[in-house]
Protein backbone atom coordinates (compact mmCIF):
# COMPACT_ATOMS: atom_id res chain seq x y z
CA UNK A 1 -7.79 -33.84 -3.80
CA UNK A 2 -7.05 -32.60 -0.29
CA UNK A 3 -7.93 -29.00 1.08
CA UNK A 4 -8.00 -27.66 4.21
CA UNK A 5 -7.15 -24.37 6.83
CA UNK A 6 -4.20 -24.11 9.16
CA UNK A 7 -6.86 -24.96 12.24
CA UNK A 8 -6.91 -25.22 15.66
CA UNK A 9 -7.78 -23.36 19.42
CA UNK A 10 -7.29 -21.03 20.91
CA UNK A 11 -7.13 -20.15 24.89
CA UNK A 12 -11.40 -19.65 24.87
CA UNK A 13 -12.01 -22.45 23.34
CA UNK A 14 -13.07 -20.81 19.69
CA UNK A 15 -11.59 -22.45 16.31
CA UNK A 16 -8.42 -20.58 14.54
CA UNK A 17 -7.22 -20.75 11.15
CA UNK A 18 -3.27 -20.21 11.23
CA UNK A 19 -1.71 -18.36 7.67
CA UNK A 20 1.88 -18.51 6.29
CA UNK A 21 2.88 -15.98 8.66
CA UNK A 22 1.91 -17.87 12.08
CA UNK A 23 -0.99 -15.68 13.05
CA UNK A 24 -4.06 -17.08 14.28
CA UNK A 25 -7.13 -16.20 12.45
CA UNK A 26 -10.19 -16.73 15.04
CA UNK A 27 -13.14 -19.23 13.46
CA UNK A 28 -16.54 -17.69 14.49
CA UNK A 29 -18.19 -19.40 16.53
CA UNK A 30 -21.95 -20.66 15.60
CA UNK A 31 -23.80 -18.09 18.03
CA UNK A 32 -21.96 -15.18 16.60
CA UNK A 33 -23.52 -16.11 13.35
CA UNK A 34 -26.93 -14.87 15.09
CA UNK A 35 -28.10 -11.63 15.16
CA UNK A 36 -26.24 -9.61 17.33
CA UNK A 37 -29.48 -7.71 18.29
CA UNK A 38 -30.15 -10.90 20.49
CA UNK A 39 -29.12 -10.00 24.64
CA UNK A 40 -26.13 -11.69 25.75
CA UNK A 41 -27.57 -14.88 26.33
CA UNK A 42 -26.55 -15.40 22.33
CA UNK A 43 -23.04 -14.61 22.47
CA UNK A 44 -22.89 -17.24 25.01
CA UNK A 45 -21.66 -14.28 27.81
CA UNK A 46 -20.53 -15.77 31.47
CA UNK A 47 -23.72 -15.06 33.69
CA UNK A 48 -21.75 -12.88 36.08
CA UNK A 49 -20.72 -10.46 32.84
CA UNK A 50 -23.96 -10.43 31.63
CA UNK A 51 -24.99 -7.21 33.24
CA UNK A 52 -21.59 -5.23 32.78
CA UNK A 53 -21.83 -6.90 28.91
CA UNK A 54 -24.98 -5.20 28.33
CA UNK A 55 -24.29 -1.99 29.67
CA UNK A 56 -21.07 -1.96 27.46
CA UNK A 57 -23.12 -2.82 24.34
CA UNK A 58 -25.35 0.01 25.02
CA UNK A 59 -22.21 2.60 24.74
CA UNK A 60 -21.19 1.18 21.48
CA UNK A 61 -24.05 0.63 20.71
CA UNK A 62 -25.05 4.20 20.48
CA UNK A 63 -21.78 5.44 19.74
CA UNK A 64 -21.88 3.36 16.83
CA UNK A 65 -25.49 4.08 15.44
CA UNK A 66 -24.52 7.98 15.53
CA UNK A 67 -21.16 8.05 14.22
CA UNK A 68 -20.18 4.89 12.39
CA UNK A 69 -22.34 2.49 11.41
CA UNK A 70 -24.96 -0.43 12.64
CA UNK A 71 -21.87 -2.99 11.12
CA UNK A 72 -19.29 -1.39 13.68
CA UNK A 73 -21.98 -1.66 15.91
CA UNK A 74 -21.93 -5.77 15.97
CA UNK A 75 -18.45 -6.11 15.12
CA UNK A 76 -17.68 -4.49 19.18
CA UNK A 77 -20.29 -6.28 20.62
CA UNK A 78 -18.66 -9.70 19.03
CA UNK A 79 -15.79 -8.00 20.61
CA UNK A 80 -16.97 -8.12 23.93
CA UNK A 81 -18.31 -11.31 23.99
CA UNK A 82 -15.30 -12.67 22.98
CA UNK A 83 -13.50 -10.63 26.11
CA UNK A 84 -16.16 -11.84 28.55
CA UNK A 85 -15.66 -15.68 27.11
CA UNK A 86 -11.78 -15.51 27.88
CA UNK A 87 -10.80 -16.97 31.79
CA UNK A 88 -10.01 -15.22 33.58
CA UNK A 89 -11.98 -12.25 31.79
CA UNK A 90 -10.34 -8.30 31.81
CA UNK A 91 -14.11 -7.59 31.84
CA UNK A 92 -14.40 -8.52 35.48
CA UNK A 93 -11.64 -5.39 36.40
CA UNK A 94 -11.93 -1.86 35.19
CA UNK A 95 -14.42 1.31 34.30
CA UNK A 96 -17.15 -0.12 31.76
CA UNK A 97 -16.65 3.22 29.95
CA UNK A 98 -13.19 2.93 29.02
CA UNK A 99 -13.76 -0.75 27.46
CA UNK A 100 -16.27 0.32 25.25
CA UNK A 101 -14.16 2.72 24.09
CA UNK A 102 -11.62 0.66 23.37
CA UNK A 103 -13.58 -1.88 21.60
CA UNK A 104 -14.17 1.20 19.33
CA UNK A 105 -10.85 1.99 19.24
CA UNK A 106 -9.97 -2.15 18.29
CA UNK A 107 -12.35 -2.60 15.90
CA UNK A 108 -11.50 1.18 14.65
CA UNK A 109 -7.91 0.07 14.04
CA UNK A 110 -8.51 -3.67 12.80
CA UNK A 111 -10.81 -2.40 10.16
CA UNK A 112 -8.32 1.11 8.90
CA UNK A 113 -10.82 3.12 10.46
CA UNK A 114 -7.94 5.91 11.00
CA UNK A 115 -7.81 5.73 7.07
CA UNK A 116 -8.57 8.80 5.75
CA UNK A 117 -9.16 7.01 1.90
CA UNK A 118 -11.87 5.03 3.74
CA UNK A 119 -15.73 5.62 3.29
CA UNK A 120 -16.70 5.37 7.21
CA UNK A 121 -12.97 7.54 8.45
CA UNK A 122 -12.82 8.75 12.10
CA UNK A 123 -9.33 9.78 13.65
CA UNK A 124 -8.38 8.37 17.62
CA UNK A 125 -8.58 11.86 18.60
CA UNK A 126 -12.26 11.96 17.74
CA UNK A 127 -12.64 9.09 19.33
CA UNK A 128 -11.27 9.90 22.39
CA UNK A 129 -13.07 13.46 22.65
CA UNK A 130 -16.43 11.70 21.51
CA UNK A 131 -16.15 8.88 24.33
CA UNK A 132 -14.54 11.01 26.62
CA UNK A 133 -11.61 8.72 27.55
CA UNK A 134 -7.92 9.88 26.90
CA UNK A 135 -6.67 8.92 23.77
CA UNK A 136 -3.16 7.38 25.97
CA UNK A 137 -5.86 5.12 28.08
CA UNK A 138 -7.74 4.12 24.48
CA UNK A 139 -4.69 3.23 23.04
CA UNK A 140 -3.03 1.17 25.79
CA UNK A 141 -5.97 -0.75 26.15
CA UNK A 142 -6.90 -1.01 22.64
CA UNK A 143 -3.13 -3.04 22.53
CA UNK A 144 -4.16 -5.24 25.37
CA UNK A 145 -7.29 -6.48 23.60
CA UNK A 146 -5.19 -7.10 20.47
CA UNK A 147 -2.35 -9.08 22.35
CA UNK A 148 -5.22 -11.31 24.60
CA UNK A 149 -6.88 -11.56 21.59
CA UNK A 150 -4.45 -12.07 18.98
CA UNK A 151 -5.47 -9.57 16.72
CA UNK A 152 -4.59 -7.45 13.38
CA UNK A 153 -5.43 -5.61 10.67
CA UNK A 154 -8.19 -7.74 8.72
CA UNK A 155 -9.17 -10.05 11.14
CA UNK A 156 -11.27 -12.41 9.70
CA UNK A 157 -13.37 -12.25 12.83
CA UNK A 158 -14.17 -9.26 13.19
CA UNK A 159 -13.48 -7.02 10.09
CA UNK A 160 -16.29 -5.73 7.85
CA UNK A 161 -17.97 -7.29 4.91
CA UNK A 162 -16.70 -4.87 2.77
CA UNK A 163 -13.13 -5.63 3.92
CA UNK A 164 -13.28 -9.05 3.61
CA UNK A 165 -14.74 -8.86 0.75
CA UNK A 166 -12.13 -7.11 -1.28
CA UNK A 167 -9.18 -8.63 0.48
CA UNK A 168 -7.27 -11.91 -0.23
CA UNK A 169 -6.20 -12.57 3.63
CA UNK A 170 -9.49 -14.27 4.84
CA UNK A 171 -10.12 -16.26 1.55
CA UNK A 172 -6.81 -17.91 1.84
CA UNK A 173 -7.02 -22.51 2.06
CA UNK A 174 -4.59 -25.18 1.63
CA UNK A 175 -5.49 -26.55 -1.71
CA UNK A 176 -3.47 -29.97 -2.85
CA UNK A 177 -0.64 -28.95 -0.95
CA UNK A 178 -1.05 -25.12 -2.23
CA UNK A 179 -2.16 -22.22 -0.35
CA UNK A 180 -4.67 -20.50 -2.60
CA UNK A 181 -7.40 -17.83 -3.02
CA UNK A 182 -10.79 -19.89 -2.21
CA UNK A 183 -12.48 -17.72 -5.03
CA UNK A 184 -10.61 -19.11 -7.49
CA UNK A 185 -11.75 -22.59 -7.10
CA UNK A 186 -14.89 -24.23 -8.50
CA UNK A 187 -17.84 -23.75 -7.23
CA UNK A 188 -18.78 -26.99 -5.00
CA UNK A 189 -15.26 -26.79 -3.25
CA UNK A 190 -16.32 -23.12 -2.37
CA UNK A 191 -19.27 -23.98 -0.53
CA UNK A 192 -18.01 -27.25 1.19
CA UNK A 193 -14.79 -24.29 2.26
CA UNK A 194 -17.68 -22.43 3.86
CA UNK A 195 -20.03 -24.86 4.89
CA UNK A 196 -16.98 -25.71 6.84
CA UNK A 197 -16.52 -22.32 7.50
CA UNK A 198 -12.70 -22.07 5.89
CA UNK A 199 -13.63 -19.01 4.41
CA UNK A 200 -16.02 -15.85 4.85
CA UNK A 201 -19.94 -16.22 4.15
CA UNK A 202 -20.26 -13.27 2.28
CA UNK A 203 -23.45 -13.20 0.02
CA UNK A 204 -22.54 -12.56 -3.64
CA UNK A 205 -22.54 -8.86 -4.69
């Protein structure tokens, strides 16, 4: 019996699982399995972006908490860690404003945010006119995140529970030589897939 994900790194050093299609689903790393209400000392943030990491997480922080939700809330500051861990960083050039808006903007767009059948739905426009920053600046930097980063829709990484939860992207092993839905296989190959962390840790529902 032989199982197993498409892994390996990426240009910050964090694990990757590749699919069928090529594209490299980020691992997360043990830290960001913490509680993102820890500083930045958790997210294992470059001691010169520490400062400019925390004011950033303050912004979406509280952008988050009073128009989204506490989940967005981590899934931006993962964001930014992430940026800050990259060398060179972007983080070390530009207004601190206009990234935190366009980690809302990211994370907006990875998780269908702009999806009006969604339960949490707010349109770029909003965004922009919340945050203050034009929507042409959110969405030109929202792309440069998601080409540094390698990022789409459903990224295991940083996508919510409920997402993940009810799509087959992140749940996705080599199984015997057969790419299959983790779920459907028995229980004790489940848990070694995410004690290995192949697959998402969601708590049964």
């Amino acid at each position: 019996m032989r199982w197993s994900a498409f892994w390996g790194e990426n240009d910050d050093g964090d694990s990757y699982i590749q699919d069928q299609g090529g594209r490299n689903h980020n691992r997360l790393t043990t830290s960001e399995h913490r509680s993102v209400g820890m500083n930045t000392h958790s997210f294992s943030i470059p001691e010169s972006l520490r400062h400019d990491c925390q004011e950033i997480f303050k912004l979406t922080d509280s952008f988050c908490e009073e128009h989204l939700d506490s989940e967005y809330g981590q899934l931006c500051r993962k964001l930014i860690a992430k940026l800050a861990r990259k060398r060179p960083s972007p983080l070390a050039r530009g207004d601190l404003r206009i990234w935190a808006a366009a980690a809302i903007y990211t994370v907006g767009s990875i998780n269908f945010l702009f999806d009006s059948s969604q339960d949490i739905f707010m349109t770029g426009d909003q965004i922009s006119f919340l945050t203050g920053i034009p929507k042409s600046t959110l969405s030109n930097k929202a792309k440069q995140i998601r080409d540094s980063l390698k990022l789409f829709q459903i990224h295991p990484e940083f996508s919510r529970r409920k997402l993940l939860a009810h799509s087959p992207v992140p749940w996705l092993v080599e199984f015997n030589g057969l790419v299959v839905d983790a779920r459907t296989l028995p229980a004790d190959v489940q848990a070694e897939a995410r004690r290995k962390r192949l697959i998402p840790d969601l708590d049964p529902e």
